[in-house]
N, C-alpha and C. Protein backbone atom coordinates (compact mmCIF):
# COMPACT_ATOMS: atom_id res chain seq x y z
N UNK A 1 4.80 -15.06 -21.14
CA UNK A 1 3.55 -15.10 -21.87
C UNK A 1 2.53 -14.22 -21.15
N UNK A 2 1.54 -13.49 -21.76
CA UNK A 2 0.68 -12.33 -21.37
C UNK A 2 -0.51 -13.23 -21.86
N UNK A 3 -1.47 -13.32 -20.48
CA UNK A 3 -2.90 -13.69 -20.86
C UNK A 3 -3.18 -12.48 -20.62
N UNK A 4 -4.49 -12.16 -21.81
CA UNK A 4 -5.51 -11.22 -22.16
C UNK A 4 -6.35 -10.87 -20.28
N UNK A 5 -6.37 -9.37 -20.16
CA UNK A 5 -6.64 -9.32 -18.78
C UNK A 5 -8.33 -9.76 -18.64
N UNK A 6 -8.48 -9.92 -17.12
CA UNK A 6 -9.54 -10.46 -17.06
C UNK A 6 -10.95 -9.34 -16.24
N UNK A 7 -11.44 -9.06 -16.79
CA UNK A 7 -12.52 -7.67 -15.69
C UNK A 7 -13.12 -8.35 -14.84
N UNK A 8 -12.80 -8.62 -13.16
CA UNK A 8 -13.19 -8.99 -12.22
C UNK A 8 -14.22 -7.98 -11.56
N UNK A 9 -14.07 -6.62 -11.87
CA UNK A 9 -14.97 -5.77 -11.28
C UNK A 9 -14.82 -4.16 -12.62
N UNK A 10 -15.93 -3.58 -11.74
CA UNK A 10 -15.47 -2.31 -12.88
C UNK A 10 -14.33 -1.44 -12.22
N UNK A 11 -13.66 -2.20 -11.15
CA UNK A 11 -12.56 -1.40 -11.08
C UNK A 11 -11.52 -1.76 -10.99
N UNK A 12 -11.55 -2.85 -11.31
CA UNK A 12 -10.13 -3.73 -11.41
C UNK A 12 -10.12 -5.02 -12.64
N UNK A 13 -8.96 -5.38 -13.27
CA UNK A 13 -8.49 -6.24 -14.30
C UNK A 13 -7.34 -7.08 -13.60
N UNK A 14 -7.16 -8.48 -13.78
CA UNK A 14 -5.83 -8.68 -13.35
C UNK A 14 -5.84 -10.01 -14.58
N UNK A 15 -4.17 -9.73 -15.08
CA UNK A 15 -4.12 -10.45 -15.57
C UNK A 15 -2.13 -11.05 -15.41
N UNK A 16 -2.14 -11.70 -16.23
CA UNK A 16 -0.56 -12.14 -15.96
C UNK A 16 0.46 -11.98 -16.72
N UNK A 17 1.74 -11.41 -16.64
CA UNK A 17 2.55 -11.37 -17.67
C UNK A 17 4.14 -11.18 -17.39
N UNK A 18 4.63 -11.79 -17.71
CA UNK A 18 6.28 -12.16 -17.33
C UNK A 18 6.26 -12.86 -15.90
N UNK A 19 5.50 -13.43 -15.38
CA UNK A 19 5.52 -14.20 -14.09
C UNK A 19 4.67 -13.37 -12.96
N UNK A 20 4.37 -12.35 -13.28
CA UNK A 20 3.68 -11.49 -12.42
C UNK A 20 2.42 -11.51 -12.71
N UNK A 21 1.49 -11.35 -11.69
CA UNK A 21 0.33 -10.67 -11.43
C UNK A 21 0.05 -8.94 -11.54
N UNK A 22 -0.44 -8.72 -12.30
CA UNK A 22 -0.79 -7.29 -13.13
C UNK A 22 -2.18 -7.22 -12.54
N UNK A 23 -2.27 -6.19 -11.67
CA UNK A 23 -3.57 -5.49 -10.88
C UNK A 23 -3.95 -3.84 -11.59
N UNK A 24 -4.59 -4.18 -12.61
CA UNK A 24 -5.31 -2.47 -13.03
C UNK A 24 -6.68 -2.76 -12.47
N UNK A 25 -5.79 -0.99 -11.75
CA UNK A 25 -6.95 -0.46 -11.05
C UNK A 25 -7.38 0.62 -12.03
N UNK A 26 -8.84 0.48 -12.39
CA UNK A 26 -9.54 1.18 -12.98
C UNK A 26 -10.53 2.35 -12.73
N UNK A 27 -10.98 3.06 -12.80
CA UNK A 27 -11.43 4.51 -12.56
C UNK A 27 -11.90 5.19 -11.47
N UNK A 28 -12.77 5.21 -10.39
CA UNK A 28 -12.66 6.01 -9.53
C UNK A 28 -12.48 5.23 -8.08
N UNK A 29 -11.14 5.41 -7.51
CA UNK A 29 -10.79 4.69 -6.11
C UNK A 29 -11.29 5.09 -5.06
N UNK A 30 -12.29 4.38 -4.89
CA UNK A 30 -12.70 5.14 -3.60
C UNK A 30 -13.39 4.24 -2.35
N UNK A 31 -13.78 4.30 -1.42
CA UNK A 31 -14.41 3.21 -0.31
C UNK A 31 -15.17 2.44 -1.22
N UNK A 32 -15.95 2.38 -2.03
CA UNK A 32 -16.78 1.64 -2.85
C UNK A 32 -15.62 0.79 -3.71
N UNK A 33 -14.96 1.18 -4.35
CA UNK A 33 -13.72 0.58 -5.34
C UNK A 33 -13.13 -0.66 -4.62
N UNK A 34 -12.49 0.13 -3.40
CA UNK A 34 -11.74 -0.70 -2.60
C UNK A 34 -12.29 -1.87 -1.93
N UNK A 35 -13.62 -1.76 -1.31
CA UNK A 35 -14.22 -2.71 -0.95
C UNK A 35 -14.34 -3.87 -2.17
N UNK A 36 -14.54 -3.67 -3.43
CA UNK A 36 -14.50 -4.60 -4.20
C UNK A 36 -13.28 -5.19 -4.79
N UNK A 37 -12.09 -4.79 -4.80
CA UNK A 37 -10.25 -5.18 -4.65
C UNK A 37 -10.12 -6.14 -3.95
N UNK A 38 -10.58 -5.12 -2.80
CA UNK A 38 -9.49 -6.02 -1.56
C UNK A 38 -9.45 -7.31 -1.62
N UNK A 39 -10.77 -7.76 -1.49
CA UNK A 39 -10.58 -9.58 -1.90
C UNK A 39 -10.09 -9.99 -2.91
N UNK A 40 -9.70 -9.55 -4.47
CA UNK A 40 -8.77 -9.66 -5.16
C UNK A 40 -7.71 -9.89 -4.75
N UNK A 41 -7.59 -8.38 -4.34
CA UNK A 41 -5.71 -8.35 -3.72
C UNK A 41 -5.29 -8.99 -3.18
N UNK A 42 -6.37 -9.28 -1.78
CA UNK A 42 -5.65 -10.46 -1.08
C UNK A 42 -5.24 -11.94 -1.66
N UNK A 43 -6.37 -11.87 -2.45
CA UNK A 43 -5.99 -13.14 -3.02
C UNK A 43 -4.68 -13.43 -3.72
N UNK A 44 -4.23 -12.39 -4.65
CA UNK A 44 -2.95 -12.58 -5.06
C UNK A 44 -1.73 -12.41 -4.59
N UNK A 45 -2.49 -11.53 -3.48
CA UNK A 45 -0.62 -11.44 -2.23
C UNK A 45 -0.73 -12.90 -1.24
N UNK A 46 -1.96 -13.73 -1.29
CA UNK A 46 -1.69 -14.65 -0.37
C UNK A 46 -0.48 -15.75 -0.33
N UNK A 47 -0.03 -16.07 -1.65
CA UNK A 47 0.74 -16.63 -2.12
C UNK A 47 2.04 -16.59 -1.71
N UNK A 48 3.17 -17.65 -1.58
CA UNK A 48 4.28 -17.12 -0.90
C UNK A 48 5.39 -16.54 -2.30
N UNK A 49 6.19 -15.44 -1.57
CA UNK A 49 6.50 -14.78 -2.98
C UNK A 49 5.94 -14.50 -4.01
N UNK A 50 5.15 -13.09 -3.63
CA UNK A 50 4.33 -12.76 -5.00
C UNK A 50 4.82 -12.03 -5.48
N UNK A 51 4.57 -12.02 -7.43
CA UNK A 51 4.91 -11.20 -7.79
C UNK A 51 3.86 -10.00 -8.37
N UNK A 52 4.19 -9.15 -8.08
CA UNK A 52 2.74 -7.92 -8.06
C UNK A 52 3.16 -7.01 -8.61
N UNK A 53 2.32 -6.57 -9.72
CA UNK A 53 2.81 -4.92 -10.13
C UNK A 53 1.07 -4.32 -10.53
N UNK A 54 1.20 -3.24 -9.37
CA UNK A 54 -0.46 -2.54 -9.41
C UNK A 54 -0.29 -1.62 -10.51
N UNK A 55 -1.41 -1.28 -11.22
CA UNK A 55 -1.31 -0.42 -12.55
C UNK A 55 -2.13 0.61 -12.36
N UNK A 56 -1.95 1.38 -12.09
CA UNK A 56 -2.82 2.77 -11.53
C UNK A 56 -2.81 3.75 -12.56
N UNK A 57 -2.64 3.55 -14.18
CA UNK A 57 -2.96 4.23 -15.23
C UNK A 57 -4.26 4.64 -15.90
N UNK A 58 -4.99 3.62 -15.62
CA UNK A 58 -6.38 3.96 -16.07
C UNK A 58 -6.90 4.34 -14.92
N UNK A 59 -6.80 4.76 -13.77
CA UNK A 59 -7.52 5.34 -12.89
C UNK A 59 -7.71 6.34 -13.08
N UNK A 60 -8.97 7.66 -12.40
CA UNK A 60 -9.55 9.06 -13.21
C UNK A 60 -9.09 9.56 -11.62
N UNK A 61 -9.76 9.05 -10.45
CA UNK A 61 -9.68 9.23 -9.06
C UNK A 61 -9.03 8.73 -7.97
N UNK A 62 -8.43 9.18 -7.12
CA UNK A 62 -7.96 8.09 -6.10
C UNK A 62 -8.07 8.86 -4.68
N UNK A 63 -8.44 8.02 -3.46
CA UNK A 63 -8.76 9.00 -2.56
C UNK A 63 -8.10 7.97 -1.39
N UNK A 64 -7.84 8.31 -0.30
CA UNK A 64 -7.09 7.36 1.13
C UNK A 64 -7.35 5.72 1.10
N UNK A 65 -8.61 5.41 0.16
CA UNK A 65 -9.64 4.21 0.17
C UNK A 65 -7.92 3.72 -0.52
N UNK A 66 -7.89 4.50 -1.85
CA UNK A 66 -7.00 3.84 -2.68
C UNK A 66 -5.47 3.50 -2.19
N UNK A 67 -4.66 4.81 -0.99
CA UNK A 67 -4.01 4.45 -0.30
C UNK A 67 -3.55 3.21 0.29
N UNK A 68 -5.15 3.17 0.95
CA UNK A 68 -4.95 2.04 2.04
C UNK A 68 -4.57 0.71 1.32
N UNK A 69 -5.31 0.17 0.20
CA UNK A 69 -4.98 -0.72 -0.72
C UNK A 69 -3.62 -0.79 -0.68
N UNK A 70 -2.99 0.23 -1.29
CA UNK A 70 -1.35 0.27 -1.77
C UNK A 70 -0.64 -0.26 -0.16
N UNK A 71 -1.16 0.25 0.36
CA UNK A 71 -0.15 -0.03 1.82
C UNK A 71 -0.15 -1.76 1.83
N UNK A 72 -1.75 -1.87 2.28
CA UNK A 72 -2.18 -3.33 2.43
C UNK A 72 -1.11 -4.03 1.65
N UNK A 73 -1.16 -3.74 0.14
CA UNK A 73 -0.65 -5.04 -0.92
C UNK A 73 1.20 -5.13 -0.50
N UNK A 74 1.41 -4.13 0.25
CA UNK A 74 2.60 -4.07 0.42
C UNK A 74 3.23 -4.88 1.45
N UNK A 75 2.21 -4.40 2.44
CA UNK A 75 2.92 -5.61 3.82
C UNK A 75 2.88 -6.64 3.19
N UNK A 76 1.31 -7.15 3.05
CA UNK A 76 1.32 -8.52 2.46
C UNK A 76 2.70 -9.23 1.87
N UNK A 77 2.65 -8.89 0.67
CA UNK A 77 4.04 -8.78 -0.25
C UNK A 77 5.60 -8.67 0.51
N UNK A 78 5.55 -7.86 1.09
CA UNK A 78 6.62 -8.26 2.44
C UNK A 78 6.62 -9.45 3.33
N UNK A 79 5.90 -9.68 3.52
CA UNK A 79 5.88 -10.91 4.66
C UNK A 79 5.48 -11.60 4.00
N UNK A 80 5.21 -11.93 2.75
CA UNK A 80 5.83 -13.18 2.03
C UNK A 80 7.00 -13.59 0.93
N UNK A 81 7.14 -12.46 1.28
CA UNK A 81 8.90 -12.25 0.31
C UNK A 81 9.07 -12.00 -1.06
N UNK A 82 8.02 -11.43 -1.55
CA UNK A 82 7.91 -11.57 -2.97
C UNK A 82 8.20 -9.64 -3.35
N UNK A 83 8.00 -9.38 -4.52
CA UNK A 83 7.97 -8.14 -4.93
C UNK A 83 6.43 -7.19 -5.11
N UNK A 84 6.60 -6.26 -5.02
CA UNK A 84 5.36 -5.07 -5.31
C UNK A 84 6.30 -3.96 -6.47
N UNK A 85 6.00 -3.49 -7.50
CA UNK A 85 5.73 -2.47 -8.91
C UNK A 85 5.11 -1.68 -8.77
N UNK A 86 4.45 -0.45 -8.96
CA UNK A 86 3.65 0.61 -8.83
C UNK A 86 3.90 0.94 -10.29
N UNK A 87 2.77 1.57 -11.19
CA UNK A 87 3.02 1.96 -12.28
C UNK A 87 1.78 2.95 -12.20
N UNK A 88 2.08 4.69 -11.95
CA UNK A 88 1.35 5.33 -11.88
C UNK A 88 1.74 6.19 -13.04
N UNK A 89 1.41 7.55 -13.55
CA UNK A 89 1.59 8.86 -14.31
C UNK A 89 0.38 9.59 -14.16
N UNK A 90 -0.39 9.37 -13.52
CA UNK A 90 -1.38 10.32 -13.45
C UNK A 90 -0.82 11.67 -12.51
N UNK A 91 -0.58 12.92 -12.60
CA UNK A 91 -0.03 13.55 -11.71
C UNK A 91 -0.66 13.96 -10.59
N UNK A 92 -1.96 14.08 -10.31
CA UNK A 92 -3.16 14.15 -9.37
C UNK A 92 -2.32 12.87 -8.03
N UNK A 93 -1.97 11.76 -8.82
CA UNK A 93 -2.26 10.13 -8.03
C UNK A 93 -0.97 10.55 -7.21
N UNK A 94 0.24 11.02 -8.36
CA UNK A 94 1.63 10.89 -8.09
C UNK A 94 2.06 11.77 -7.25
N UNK A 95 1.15 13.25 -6.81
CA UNK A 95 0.99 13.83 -5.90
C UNK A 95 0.81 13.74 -4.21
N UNK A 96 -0.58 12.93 -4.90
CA UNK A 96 -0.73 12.02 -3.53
C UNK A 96 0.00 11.11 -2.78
N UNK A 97 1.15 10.03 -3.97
CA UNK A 97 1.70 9.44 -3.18
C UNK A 97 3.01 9.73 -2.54
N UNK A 98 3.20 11.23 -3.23
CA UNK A 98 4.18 11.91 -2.67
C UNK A 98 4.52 12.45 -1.46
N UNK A 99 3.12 13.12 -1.51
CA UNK A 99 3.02 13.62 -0.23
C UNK A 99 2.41 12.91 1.30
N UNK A 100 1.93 11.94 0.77
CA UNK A 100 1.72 10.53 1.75
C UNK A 100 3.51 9.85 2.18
N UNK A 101 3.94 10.11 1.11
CA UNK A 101 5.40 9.34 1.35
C UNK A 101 5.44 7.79 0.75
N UNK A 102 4.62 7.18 0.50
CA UNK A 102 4.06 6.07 -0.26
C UNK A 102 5.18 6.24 -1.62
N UNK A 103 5.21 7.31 -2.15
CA UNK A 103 6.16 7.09 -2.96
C UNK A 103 7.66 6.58 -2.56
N UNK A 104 8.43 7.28 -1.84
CA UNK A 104 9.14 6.65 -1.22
C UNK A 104 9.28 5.22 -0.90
N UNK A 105 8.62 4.80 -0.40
CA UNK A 105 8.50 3.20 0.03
C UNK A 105 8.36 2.29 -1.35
N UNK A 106 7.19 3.04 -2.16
CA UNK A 106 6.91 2.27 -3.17
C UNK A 106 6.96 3.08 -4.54
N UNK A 107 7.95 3.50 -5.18
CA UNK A 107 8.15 4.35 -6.26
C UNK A 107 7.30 4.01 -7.20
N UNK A 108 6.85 4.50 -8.11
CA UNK A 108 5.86 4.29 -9.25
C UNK A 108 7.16 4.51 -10.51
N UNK A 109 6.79 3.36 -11.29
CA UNK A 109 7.42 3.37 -12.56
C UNK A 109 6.39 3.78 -13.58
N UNK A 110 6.99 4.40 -14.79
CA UNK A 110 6.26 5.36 -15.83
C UNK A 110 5.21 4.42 -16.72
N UNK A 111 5.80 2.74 -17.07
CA UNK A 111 4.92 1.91 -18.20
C UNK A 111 5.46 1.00 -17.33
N UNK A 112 4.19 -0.37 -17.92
CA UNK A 112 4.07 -1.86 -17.15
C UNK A 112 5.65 -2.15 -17.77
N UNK A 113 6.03 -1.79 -18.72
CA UNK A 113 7.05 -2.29 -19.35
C UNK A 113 8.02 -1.64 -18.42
N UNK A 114 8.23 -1.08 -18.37
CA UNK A 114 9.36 -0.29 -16.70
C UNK A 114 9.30 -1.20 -15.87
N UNK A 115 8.32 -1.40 -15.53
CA UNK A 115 7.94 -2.43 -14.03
C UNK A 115 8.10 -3.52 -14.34
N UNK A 116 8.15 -4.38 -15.45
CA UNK A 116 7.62 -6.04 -15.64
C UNK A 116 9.77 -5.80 -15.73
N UNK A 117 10.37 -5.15 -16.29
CA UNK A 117 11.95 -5.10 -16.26
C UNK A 117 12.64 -5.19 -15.41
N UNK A 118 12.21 -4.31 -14.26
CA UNK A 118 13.39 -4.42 -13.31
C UNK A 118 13.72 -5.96 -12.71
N UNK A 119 14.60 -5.60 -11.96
CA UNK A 119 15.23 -7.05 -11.61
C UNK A 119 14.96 -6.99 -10.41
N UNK A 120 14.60 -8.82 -10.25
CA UNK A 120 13.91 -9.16 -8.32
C UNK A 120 15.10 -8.81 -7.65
N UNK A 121 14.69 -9.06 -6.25
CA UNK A 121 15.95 -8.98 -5.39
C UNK A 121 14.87 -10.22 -4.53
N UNK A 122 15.62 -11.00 -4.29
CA UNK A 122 15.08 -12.31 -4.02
C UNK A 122 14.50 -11.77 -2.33
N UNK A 123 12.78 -12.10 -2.31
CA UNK A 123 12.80 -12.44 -0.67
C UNK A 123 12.79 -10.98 -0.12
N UNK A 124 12.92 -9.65 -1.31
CA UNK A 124 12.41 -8.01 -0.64
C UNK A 124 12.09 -7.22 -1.63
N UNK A 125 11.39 -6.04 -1.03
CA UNK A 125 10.48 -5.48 -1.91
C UNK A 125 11.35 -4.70 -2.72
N UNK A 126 11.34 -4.67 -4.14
CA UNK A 126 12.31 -3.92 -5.02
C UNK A 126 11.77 -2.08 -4.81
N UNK A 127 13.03 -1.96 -4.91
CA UNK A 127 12.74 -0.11 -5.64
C UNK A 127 13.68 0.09 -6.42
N UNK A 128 13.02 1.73 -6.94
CA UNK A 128 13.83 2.37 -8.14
C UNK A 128 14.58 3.08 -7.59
């Protein structure tokens, strides 16, 4: 079941759907953006086994601020055994996380519907 997302800030939505926590990040990522997330984020990686898929489609900008986020939600999410999703296409973003290597670690799938599909692997972080 998909609840209607919720606008916690103007740069983020989270809402829920197939058992996961759905984090859109919304338009320009930057030290200002992030400072208003992070306490989001944390909040939803605090949980043991989370399930997380960040949505980085409606974003216009993303700068190291936005990085650091992605890293953060990741340990988190590791050390509590749950999964992390990436769902980027912006090619600007997909650049960046390329060449950071972030992709690697954390592949970006093309639609939430890509990401809400794959299958857990109980207790570690999935990839494509």
């Amino acid at each position: 079941m998909q609840h209607g997302p919720t606008p916690l800030t103007r740069h983020l939505r989270v809402h829920r759907n197939r058992g996961h926590t759905v984090l859109e990040f919304r338009g320009e990522i930057d030290v200002v953006a992030a400072f208003e997330i992070m306490p989001f984020l944390d909040s939803a990686t605090a949980r043991p086994q989370p399930r997380i898929v960040i949505d980085l489609r409606p974003v216009e900008f993303f700068d190291c601020s936005g990085l650091r986020l992605l890293y953060r939600a990741r340990g988190r999410v590791l050390a509590r055994g749950g999964t992390l999703h990436l769902v980027c296409t912006h090619p600007l973003t997909l650049r960046i996380l390329r060449i950071t290597g972030l992709a690697h670690v954390l592949p970006p799938w093309t639609s939430l519907e890509e990401a809400l599909s794959r299958p857990e692997a109980a207790g570690s972080l999935e990839t494509n």
